[in-house]
PDB file of N, CA and C in Angstrom:
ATOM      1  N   UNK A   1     -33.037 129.854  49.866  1.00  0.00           N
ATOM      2  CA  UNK A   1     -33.340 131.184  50.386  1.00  0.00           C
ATOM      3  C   UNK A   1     -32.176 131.737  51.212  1.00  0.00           C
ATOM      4  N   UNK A   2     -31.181 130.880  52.353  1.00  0.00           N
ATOM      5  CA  UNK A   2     -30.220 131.423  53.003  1.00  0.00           C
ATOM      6  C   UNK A   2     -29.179 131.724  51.989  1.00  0.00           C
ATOM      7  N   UNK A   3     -29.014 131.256  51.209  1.00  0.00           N
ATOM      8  CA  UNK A   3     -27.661 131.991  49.521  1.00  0.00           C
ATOM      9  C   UNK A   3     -28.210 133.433  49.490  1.00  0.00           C
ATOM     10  N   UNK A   4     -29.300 132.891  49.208  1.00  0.00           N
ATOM     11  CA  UNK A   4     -29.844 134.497  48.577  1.00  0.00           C
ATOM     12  C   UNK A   4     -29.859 135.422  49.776  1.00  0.00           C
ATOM     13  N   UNK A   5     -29.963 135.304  51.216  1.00  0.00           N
ATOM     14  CA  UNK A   5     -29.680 136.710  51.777  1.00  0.00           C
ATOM     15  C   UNK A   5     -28.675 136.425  51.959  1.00  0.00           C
ATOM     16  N   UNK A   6     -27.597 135.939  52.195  1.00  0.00           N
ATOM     17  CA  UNK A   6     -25.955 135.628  52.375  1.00  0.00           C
ATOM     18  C   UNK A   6     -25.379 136.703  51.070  1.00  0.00           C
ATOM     19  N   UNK A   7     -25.823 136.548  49.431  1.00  0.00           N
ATOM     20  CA  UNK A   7     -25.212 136.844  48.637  1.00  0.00           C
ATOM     21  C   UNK A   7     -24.600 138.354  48.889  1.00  0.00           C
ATOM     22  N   UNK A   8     -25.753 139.195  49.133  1.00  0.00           N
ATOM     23  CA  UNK A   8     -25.265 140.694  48.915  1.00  0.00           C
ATOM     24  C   UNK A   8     -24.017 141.043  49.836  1.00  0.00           C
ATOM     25  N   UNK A   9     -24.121 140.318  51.205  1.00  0.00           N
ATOM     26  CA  UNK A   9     -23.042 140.574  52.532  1.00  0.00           C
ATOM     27  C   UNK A   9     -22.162 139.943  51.156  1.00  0.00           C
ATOM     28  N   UNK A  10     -21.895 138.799  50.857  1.00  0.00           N
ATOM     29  CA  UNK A  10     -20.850 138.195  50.362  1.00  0.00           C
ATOM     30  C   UNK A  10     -19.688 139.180  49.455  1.00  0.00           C
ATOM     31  N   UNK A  11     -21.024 139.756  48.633  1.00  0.00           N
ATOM     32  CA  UNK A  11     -20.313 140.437  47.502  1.00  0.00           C
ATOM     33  C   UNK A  11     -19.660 141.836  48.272  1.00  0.00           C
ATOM     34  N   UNK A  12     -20.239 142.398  49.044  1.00  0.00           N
ATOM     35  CA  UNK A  12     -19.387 143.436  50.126  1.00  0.00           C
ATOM     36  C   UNK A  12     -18.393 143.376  50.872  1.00  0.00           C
ATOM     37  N   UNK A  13     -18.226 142.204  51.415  1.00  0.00           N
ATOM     38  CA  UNK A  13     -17.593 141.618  52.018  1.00  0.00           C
ATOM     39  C   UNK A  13     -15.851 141.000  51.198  1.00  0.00           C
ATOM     40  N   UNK A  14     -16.555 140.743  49.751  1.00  0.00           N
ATOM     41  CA  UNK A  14     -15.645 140.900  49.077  1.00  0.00           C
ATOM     42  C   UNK A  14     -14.673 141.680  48.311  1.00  0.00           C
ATOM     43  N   UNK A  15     -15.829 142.821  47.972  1.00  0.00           N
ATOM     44  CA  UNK A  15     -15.284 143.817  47.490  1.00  0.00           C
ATOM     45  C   UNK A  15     -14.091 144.660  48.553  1.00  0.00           C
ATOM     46  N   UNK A  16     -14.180 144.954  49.867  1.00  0.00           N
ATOM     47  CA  UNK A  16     -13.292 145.450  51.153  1.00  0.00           C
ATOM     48  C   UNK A  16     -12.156 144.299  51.144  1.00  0.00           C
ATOM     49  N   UNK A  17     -12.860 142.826  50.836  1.00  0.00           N
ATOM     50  CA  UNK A  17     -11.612 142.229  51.051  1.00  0.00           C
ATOM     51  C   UNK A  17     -10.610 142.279  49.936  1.00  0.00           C
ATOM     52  N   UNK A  18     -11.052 142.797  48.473  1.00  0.00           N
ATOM     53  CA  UNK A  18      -9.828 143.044  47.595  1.00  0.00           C
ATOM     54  C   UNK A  18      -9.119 144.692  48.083  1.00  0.00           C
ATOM     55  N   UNK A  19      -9.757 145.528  48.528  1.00  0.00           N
ATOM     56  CA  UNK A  19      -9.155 146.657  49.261  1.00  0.00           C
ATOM     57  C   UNK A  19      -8.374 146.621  50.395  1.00  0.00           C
ATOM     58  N   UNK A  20      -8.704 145.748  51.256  1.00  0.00           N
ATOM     59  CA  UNK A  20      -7.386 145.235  52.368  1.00  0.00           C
ATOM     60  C   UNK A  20      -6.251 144.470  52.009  1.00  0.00           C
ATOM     61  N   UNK A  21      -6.602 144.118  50.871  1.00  0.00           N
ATOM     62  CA  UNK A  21      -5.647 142.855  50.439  1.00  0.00           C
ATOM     63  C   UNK A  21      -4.726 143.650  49.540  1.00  0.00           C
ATOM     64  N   UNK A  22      -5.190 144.870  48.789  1.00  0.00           N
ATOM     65  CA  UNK A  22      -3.866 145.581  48.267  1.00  0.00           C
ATOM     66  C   UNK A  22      -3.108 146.717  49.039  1.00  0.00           C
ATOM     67  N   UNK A  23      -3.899 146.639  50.748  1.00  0.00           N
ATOM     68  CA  UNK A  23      -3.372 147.707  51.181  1.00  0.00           C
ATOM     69  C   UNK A  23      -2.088 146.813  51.599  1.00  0.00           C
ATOM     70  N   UNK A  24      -2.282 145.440  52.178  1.00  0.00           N
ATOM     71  CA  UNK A  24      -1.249 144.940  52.532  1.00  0.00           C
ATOM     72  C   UNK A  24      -0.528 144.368  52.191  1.00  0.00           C
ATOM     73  N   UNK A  25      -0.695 144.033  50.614  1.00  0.00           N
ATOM     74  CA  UNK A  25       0.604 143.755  49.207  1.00  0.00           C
ATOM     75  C   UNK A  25       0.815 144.794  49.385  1.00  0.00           C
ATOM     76  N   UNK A  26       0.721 145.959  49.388  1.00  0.00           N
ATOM     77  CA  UNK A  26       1.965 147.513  48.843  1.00  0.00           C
ATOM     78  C   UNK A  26       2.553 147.188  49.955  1.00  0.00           C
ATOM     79  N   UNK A  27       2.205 147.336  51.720  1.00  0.00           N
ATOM     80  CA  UNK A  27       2.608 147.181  52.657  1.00  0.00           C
ATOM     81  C   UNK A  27       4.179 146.425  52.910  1.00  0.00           C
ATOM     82  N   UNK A  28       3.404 145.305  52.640  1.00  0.00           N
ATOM     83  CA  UNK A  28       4.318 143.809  52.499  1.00  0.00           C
ATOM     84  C   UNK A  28       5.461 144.086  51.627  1.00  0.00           C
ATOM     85  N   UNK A  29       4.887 144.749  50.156  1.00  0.00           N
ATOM     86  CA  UNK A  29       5.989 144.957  49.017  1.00  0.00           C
ATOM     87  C   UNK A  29       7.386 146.243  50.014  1.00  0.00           C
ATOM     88  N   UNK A  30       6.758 146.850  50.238  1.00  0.00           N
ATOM     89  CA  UNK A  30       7.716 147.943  50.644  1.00  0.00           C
ATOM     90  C   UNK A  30       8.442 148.139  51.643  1.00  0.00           C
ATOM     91  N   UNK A  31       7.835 146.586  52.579  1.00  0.00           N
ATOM     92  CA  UNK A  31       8.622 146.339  53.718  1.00  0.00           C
ATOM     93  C   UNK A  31       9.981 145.467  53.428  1.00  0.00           C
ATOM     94  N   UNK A  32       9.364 144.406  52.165  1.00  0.00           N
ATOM     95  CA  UNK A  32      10.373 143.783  51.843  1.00  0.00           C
ATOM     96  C   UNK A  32      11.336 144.221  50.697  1.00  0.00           C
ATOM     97  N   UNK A  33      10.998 145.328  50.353  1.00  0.00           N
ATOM     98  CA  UNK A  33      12.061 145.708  49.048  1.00  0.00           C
ATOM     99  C   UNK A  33      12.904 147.567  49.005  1.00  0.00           C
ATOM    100  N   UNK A  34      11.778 147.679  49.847  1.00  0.00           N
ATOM    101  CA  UNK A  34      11.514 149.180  49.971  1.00  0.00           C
ATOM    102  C   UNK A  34      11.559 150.318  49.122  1.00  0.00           C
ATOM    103  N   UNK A  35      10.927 149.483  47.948  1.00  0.00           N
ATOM    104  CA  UNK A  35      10.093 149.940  46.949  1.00  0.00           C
ATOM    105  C   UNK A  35       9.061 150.901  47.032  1.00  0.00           C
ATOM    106  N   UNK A  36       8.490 151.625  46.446  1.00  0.00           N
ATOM    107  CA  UNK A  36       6.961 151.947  46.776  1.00  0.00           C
ATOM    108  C   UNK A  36       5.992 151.432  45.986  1.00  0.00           C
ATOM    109  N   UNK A  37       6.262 151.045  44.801  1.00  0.00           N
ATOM    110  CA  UNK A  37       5.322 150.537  43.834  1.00  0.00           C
ATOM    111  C   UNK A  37       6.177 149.229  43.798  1.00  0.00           C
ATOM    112  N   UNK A  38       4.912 148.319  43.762  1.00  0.00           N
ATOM    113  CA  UNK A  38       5.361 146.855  43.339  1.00  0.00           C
ATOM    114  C   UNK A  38       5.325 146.231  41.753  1.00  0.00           C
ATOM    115  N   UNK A  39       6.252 145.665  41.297  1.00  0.00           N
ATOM    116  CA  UNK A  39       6.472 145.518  39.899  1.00  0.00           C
ATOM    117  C   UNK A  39       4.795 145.222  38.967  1.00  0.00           C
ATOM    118  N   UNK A  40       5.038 145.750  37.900  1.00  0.00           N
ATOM    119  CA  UNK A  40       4.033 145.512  37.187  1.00  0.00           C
ATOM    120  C   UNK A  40       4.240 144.301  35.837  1.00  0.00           C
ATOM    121  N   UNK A  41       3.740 143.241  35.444  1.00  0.00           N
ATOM    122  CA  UNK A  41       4.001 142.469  34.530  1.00  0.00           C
ATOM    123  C   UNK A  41       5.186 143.030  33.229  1.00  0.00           C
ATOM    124  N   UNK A  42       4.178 144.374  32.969  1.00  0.00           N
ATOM    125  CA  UNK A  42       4.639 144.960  31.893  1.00  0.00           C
ATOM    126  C   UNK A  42       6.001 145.374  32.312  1.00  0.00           C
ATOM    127  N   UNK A  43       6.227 145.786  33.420  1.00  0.00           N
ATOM    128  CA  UNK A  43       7.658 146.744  32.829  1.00  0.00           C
ATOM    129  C   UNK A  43       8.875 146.195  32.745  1.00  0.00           C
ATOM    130  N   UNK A  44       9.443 146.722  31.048  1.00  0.00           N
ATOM    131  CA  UNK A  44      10.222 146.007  30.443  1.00  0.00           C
ATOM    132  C   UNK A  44      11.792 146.130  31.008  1.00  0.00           C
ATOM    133  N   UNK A  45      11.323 146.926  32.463  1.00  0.00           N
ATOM    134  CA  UNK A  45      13.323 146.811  33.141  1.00  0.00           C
ATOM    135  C   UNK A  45      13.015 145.769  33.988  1.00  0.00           C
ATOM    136  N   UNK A  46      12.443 145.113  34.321  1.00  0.00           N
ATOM    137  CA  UNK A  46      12.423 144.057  35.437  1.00  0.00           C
ATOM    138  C   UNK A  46      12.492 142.296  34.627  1.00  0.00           C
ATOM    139  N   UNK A  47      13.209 142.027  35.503  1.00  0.00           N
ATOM    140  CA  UNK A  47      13.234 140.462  34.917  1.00  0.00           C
ATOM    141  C   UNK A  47      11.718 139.447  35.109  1.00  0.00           C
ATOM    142  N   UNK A  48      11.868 138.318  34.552  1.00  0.00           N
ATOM    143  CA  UNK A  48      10.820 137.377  34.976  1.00  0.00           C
ATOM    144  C   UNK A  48      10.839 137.210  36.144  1.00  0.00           C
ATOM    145  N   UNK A  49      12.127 136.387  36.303  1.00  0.00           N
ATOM    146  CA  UNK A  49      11.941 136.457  38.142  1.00  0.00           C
ATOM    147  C   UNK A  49      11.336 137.675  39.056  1.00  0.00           C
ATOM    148  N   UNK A  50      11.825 138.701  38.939  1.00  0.00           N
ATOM    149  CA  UNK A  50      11.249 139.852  39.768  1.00  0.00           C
ATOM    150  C   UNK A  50       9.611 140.064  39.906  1.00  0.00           C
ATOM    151  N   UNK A  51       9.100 140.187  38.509  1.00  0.00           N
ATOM    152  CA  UNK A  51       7.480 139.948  38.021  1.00  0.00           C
ATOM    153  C   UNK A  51       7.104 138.780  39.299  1.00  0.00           C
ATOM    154  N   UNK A  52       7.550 137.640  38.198  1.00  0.00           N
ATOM    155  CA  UNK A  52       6.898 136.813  39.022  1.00  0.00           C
ATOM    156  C   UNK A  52       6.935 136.042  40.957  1.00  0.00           C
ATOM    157  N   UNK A  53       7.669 136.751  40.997  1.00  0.00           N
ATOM    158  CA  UNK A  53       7.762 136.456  42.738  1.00  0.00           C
ATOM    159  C   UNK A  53       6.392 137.708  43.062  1.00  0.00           C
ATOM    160  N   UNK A  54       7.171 139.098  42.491  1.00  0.00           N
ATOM    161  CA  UNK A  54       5.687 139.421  42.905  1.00  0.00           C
ATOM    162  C   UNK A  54       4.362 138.976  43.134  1.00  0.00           C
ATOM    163  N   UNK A  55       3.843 138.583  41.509  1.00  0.00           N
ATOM    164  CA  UNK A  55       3.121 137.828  41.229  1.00  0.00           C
ATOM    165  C   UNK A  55       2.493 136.869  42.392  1.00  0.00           C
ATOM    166  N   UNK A  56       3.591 136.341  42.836  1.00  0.00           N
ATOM    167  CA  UNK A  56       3.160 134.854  44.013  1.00  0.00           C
ATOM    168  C   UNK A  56       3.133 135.302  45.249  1.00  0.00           C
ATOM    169  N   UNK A  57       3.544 136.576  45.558  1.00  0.00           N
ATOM    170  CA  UNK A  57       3.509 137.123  46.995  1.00  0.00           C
ATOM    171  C   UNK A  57       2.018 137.851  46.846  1.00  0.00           C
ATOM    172  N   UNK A  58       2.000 138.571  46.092  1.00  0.00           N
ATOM    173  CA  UNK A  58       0.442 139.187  45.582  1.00  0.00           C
ATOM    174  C   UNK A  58      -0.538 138.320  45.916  1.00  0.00           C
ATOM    175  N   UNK A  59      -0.647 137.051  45.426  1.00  0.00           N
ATOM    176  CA  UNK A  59      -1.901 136.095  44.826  1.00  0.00           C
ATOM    177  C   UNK A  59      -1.884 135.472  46.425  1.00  0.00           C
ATOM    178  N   UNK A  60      -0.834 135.060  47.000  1.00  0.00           N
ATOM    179  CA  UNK A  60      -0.810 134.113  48.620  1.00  0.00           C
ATOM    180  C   UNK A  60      -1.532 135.331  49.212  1.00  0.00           C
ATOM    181  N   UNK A  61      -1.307 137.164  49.487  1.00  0.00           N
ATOM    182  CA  UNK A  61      -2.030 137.832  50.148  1.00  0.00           C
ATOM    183  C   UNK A  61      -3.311 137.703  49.318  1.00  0.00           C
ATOM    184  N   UNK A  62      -3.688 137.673  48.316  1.00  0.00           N
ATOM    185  CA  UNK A  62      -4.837 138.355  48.156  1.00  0.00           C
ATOM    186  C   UNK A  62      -6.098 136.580  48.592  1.00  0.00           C
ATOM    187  N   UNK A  63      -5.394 135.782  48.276  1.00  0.00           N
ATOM    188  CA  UNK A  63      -6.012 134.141  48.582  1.00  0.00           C
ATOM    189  C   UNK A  63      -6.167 134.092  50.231  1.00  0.00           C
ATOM    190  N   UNK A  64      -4.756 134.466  51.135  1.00  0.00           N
ATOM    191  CA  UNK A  64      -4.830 134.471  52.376  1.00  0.00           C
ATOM    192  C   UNK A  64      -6.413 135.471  53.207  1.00  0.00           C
ATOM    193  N   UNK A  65      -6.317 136.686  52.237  1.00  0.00           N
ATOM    194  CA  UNK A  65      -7.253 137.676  53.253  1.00  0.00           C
ATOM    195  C   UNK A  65      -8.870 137.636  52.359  1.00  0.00           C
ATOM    196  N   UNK A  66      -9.025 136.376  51.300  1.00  0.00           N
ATOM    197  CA  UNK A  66     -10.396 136.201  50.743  1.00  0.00           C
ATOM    198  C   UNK A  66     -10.260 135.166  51.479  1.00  0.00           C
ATOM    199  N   UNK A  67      -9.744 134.273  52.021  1.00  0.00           N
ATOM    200  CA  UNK A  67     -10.055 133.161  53.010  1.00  0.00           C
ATOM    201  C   UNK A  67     -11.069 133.865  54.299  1.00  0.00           C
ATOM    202  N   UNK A  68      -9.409 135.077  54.915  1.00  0.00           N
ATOM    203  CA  UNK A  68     -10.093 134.999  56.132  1.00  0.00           C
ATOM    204  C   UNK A  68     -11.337 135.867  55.945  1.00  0.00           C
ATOM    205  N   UNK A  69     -11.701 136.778  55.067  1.00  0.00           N
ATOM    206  CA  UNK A  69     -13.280 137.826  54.751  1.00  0.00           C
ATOM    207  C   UNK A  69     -14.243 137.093  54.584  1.00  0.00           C
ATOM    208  N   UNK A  70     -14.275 135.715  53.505  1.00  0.00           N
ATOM    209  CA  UNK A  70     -15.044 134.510  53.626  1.00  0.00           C
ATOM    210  C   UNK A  70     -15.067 133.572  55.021  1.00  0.00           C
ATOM    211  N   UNK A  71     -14.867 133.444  55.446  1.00  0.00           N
ATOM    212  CA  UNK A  71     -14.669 132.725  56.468  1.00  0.00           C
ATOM    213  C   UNK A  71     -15.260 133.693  57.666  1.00  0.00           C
ATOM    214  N   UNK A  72     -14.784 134.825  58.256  1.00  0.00           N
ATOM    215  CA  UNK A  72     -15.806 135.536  59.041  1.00  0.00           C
ATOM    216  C   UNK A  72     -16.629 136.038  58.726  1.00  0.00           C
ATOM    217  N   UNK A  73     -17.071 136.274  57.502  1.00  0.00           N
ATOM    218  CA  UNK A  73     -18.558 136.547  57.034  1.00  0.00           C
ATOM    219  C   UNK A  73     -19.545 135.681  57.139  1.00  0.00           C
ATOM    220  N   UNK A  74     -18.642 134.799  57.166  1.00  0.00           N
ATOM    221  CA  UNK A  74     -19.765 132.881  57.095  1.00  0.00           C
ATOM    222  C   UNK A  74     -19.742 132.559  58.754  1.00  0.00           C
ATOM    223  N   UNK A  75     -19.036 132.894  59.389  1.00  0.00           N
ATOM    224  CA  UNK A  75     -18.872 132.664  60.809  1.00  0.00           C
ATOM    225  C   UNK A  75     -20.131 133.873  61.605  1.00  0.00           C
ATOM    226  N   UNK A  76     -20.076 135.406  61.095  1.00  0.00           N
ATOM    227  CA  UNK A  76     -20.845 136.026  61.404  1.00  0.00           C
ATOM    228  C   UNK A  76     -22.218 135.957  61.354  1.00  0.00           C
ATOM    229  N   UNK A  77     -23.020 135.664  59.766  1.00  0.00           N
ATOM    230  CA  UNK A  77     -23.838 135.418  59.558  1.00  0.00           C
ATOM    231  C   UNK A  77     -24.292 134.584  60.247  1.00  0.00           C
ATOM    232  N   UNK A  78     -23.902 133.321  60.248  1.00  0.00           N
ATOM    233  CA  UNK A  78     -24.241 132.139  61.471  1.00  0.00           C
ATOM    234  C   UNK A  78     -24.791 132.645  62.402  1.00  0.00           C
ATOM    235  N   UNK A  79     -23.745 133.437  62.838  1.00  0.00           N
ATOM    236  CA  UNK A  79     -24.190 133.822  64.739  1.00  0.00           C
ATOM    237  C   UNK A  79     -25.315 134.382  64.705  1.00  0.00           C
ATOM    238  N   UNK A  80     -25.769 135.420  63.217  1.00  0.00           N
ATOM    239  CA  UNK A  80     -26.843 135.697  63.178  1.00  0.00           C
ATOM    240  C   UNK A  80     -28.200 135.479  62.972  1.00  0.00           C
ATOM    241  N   UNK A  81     -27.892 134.883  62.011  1.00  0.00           N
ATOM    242  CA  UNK A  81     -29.323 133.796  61.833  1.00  0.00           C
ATOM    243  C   UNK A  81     -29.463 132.513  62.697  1.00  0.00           C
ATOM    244  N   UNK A  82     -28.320 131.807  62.761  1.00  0.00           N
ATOM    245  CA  UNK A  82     -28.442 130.819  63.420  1.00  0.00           C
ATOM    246  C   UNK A  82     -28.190 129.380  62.152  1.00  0.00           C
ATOM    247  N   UNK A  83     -27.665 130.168  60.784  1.00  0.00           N
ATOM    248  CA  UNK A  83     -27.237 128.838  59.875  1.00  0.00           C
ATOM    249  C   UNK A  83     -26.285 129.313  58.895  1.00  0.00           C
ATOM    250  N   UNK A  84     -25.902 128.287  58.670  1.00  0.00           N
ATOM    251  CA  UNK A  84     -24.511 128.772  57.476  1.00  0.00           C
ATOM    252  C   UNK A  84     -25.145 129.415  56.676  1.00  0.00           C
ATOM    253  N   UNK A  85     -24.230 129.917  55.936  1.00  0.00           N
ATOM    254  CA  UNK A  85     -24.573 130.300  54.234  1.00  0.00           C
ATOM    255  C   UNK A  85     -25.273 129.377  53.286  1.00  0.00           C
ATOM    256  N   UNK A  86     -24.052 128.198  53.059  1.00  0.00           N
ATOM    257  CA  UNK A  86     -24.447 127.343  52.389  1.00  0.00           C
ATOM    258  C   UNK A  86     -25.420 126.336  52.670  1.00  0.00           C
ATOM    259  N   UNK A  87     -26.270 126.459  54.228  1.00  0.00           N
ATOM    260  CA  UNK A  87     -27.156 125.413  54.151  1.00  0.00           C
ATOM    261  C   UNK A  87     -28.599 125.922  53.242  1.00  0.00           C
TER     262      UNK A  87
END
């Protein structure tokens, strides 16, 4: 029964956290390249290397800020009910 009211926060919680997480890949991208758009797989002027560093700077933000959205959602809830998610 605690999954099941945990789920809906979860999925909200997730959805904002893929919206923070590309505000601060463009962020990140344009601080470090000063770019405005960050490379796309497809485009055929950029090398592999270029793609793929993106690629790995992308995936560490978007892994880093579903950690921390999971993690204080599961910390919040607690405080609220008084039990994890997963118990």
């Amino acid at each position: 029964m605690n999954k099941l009211l945990y789920k809906p926060l979860g999925l909200l919680f997730g959805a904002l956290g893929g919206v923070l997480a590309s505000t601060v890949f463009r962020k990140v991208w344009q601080t470090a390249t000063g770019e405005d758009e960050p490379p796309t797989a497809t485009d055929k002027d950029l090398s592999w290397r270029e793609v793929l560093v993106a690629a790995t700077v992308q995936g560490a933000i978007f892994g880093l800020v579903k950690a921390a959205i999971d993690r204080g959602g599961a910390t919040g809830y607690r405080k609220l009910t008084g039990k994890w998610p997963d118990d």
